[in-house]
C-alpha atoms as a PDB file:
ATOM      1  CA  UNK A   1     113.283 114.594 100.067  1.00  0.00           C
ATOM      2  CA  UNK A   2     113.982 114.222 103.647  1.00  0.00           C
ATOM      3  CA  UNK A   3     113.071 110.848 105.241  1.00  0.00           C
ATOM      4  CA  UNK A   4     112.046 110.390 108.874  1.00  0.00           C
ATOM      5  CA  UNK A   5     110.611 107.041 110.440  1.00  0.00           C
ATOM      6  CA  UNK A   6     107.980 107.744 113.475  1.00  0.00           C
ATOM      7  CA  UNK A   7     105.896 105.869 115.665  1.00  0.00           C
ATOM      8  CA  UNK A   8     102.832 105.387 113.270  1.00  0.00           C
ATOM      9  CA  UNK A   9      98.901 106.291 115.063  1.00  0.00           C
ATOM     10  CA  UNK A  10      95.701 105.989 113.976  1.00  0.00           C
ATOM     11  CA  UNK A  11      95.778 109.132 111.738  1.00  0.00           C
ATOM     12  CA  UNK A  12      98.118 106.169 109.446  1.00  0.00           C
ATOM     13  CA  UNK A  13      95.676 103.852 108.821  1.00  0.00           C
ATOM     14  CA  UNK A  14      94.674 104.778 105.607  1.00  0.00           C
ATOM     15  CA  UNK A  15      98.487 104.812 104.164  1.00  0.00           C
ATOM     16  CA  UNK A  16      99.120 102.005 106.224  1.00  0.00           C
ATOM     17  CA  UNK A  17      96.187  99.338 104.860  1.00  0.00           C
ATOM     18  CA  UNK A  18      97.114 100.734 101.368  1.00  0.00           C
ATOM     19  CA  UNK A  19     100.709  99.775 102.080  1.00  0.00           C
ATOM     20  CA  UNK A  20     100.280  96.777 103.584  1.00  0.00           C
ATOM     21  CA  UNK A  21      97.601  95.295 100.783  1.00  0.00           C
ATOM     22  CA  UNK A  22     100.347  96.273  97.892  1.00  0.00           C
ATOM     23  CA  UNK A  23     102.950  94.265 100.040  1.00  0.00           C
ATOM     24  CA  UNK A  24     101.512  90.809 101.079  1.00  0.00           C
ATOM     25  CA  UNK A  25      99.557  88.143  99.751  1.00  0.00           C
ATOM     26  CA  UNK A  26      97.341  88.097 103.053  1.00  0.00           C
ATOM     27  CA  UNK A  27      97.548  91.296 104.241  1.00  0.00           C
ATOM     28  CA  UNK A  28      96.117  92.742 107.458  1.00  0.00           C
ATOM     29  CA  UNK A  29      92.735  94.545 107.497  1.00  0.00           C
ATOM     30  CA  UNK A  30      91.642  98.118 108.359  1.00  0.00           C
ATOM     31  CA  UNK A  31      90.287  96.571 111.770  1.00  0.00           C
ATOM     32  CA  UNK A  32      93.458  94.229 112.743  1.00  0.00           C
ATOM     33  CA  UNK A  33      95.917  97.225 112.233  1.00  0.00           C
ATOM     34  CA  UNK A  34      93.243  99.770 114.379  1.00  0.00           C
ATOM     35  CA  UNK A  35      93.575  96.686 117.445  1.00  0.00           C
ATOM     36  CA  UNK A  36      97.074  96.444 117.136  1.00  0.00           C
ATOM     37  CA  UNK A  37      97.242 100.170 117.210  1.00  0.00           C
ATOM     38  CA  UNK A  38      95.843 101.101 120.454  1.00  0.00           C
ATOM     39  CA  UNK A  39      97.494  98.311 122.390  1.00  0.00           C
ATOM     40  CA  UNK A  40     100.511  99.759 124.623  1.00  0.00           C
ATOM     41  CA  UNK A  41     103.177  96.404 123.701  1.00  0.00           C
ATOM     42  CA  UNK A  42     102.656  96.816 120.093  1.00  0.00           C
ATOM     43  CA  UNK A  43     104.457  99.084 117.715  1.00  0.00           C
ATOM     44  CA  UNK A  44     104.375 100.245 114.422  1.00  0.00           C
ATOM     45  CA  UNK A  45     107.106 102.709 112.854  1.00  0.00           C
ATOM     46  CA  UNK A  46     106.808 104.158 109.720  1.00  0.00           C
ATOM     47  CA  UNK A  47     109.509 105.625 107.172  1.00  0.00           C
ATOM     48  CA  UNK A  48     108.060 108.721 105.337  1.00  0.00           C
ATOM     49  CA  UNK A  49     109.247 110.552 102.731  1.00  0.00           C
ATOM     50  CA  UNK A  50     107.304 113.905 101.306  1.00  0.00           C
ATOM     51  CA  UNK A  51     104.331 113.116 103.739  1.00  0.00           C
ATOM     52  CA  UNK A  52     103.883 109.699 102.291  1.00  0.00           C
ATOM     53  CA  UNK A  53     104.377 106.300 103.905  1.00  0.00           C
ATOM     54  CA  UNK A  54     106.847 104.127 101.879  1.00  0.00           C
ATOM     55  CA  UNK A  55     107.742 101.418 104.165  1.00  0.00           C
ATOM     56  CA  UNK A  56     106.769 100.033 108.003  1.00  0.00           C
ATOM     57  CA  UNK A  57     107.861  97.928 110.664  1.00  0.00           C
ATOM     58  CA  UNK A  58     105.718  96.616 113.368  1.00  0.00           C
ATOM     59  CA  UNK A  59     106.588  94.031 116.839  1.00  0.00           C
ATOM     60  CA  UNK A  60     105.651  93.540 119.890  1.00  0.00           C
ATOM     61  CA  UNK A  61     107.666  94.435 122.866  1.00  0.00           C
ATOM     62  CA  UNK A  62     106.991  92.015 125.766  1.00  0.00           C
ATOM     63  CA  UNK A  63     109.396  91.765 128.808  1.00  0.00           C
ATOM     64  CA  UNK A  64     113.061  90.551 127.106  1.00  0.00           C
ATOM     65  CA  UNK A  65     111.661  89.844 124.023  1.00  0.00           C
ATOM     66  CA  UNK A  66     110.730  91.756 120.558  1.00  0.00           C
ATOM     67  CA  UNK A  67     108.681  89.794 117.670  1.00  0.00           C
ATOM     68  CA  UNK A  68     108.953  91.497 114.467  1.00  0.00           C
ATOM     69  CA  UNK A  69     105.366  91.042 112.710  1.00  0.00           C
ATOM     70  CA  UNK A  70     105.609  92.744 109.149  1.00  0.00           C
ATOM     71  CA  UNK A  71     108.724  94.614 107.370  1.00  0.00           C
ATOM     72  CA  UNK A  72     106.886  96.425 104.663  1.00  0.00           C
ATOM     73  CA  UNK A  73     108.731  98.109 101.784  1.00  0.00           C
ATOM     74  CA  UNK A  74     106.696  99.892  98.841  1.00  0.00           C
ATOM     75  CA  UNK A  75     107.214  97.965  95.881  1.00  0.00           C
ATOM     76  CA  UNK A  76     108.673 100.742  93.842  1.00  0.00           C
ATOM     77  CA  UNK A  77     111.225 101.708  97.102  1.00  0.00           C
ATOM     78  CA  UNK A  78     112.719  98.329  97.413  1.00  0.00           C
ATOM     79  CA  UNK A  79     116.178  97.815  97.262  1.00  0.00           C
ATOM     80  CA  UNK A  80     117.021 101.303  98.408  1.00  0.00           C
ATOM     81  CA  UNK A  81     117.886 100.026 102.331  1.00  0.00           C
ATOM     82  CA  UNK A  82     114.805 101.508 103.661  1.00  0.00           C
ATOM     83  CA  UNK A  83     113.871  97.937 105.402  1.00  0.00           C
ATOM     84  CA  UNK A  84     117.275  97.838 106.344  1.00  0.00           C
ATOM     85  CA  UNK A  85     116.398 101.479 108.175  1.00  0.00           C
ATOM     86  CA  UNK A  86     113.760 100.596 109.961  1.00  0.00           C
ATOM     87  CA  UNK A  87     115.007  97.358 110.888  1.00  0.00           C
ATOM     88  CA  UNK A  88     117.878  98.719 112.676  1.00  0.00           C
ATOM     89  CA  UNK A  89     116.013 101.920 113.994  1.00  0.00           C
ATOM     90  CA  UNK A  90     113.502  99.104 115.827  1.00  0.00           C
ATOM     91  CA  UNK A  91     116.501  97.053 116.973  1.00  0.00           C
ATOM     92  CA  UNK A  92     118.431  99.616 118.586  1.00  0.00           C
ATOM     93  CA  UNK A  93     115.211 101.025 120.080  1.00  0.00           C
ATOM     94  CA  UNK A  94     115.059  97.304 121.688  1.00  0.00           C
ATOM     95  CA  UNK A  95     118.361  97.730 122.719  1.00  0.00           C
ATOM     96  CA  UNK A  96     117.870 100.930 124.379  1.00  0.00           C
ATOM     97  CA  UNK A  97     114.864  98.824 126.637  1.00  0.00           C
ATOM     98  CA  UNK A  98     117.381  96.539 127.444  1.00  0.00           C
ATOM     99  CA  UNK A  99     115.847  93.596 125.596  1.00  0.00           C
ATOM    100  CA  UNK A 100     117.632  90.521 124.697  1.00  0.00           C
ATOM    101  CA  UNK A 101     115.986  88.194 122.222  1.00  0.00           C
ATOM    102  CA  UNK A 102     114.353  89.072 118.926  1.00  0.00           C
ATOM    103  CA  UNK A 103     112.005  86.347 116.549  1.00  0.00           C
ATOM    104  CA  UNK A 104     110.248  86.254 113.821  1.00  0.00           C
ATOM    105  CA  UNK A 105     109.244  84.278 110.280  1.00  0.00           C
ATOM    106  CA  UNK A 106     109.945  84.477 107.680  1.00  0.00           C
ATOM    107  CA  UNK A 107     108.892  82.639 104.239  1.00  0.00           C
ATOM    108  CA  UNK A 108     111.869  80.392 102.851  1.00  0.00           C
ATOM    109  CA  UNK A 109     111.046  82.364  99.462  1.00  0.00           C
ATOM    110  CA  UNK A 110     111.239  85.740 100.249  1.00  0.00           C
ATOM    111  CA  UNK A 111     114.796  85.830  99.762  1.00  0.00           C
ATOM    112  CA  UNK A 112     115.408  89.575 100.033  1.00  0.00           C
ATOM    113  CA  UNK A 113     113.834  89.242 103.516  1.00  0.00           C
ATOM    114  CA  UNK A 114     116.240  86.112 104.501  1.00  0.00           C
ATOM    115  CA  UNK A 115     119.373  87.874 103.365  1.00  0.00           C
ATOM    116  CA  UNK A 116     117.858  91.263 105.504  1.00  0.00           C
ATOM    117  CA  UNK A 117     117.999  89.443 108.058  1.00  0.00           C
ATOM    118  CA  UNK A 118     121.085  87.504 108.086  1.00  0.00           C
ATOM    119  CA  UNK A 119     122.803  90.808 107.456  1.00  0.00           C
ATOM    120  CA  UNK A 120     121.366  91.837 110.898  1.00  0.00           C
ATOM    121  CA  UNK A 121     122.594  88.974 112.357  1.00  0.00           C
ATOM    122  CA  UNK A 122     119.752  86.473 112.729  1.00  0.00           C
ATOM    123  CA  UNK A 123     119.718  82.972 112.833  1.00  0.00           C
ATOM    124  CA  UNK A 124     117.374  79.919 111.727  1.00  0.00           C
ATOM    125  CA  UNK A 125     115.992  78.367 114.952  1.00  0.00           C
ATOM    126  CA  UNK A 126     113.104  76.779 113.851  1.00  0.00           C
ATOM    127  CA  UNK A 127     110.252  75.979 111.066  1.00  0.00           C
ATOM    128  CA  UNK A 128     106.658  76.282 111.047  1.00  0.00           C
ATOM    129  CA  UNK A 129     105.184  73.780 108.536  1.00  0.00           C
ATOM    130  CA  UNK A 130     102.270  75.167 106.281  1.00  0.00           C
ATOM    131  CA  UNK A 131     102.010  78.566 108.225  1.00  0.00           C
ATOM    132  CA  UNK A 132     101.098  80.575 105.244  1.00  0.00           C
ATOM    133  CA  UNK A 133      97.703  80.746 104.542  1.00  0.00           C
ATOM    134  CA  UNK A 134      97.607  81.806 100.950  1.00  0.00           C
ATOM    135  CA  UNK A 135     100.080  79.040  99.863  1.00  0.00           C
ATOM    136  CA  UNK A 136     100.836  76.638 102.999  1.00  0.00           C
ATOM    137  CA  UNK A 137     104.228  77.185 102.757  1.00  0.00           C
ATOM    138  CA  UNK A 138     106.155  77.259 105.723  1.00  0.00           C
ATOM    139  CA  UNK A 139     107.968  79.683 107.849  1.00  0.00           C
ATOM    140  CA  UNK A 140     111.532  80.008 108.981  1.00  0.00           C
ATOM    141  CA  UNK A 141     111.201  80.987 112.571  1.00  0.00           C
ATOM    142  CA  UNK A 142     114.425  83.174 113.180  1.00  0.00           C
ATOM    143  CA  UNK A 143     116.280  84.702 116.089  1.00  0.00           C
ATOM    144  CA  UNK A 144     118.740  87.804 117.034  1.00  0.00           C
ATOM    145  CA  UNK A 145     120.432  87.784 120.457  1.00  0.00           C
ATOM    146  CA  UNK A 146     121.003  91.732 121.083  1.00  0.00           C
ATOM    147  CA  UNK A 147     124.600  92.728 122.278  1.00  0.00           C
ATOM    148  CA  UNK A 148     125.820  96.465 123.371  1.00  0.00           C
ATOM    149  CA  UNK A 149     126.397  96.823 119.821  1.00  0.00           C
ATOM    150  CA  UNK A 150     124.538  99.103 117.325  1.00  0.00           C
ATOM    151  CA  UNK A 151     122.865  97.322 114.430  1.00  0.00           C
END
């Protein structure tokens, strides 16, 4: 089936709570995701297959700078480079705005996520101690200059 990522609306919530509760120990509510939704600075893009969401991205565009929030990959999708998709669709969409800087965190256990990311090209430039709620465990904060080139 074909796959296509799109800006996700409000007609995604449903898919998009589901989602997000199978993926995270903490995950967003129905009412966080409908905020985020309607403000202008945020995005969310999902990658659908057959009409159904399998994996999201959301970040926040502000000025030079892009914060990725959640990379979201169906459990049963995973290792198929979908995050890897998205990542780089949201990156080069960045680029295209001319932005320069890119952070987010990242637990030091989700592995998959760290090596993601390192692939891209990020970098460790800071911790956050105990910034997990479920677990205290703390948070990598990492960063991506952008360059001219594609991700």
């Amino acid at each position: 089936m074909e796959e296509k990522i799109l800006k996700l609306t409000a007609k995604d919530l449903a898919e998009l709570v589901a989602l997000e509760r199978l993926c995270f120990a903490t995950p967003w509510t129905e009412k966080q995701f409908r905020l985020c939704l309607a403000q202008d600075h945020l995005y969310v893009l999902g990658l659908k297959s057959g009409g159904r969401l399998l994996a999201y991205i959301s970040f926040f565009l502000v000025g030079e700078e892009m914060e990725i929030l959640n990379l979201a990959v169906h459990p049963k999708k995973r290792r198929q480079g979908l995050g890897t998709k998205l990542l780089c669709t949201a990156l080069n969409f960045f680029r295209r705005k001319n932005g320069k800087k890119v952070f987010l965190e990242v637990r030091p256990s989700n592995v998959a996520a760290l090596n993601l990311y390192k692939r891209a090209g990020f970098i460790q430039a800071g911790l956050r101690k105990n910034y997990y709620p479920d677990n205290g465990e703390d948070a990598l904060v990492m960063v991506l200059k952008i360059t001219n080139r594609s991700i």
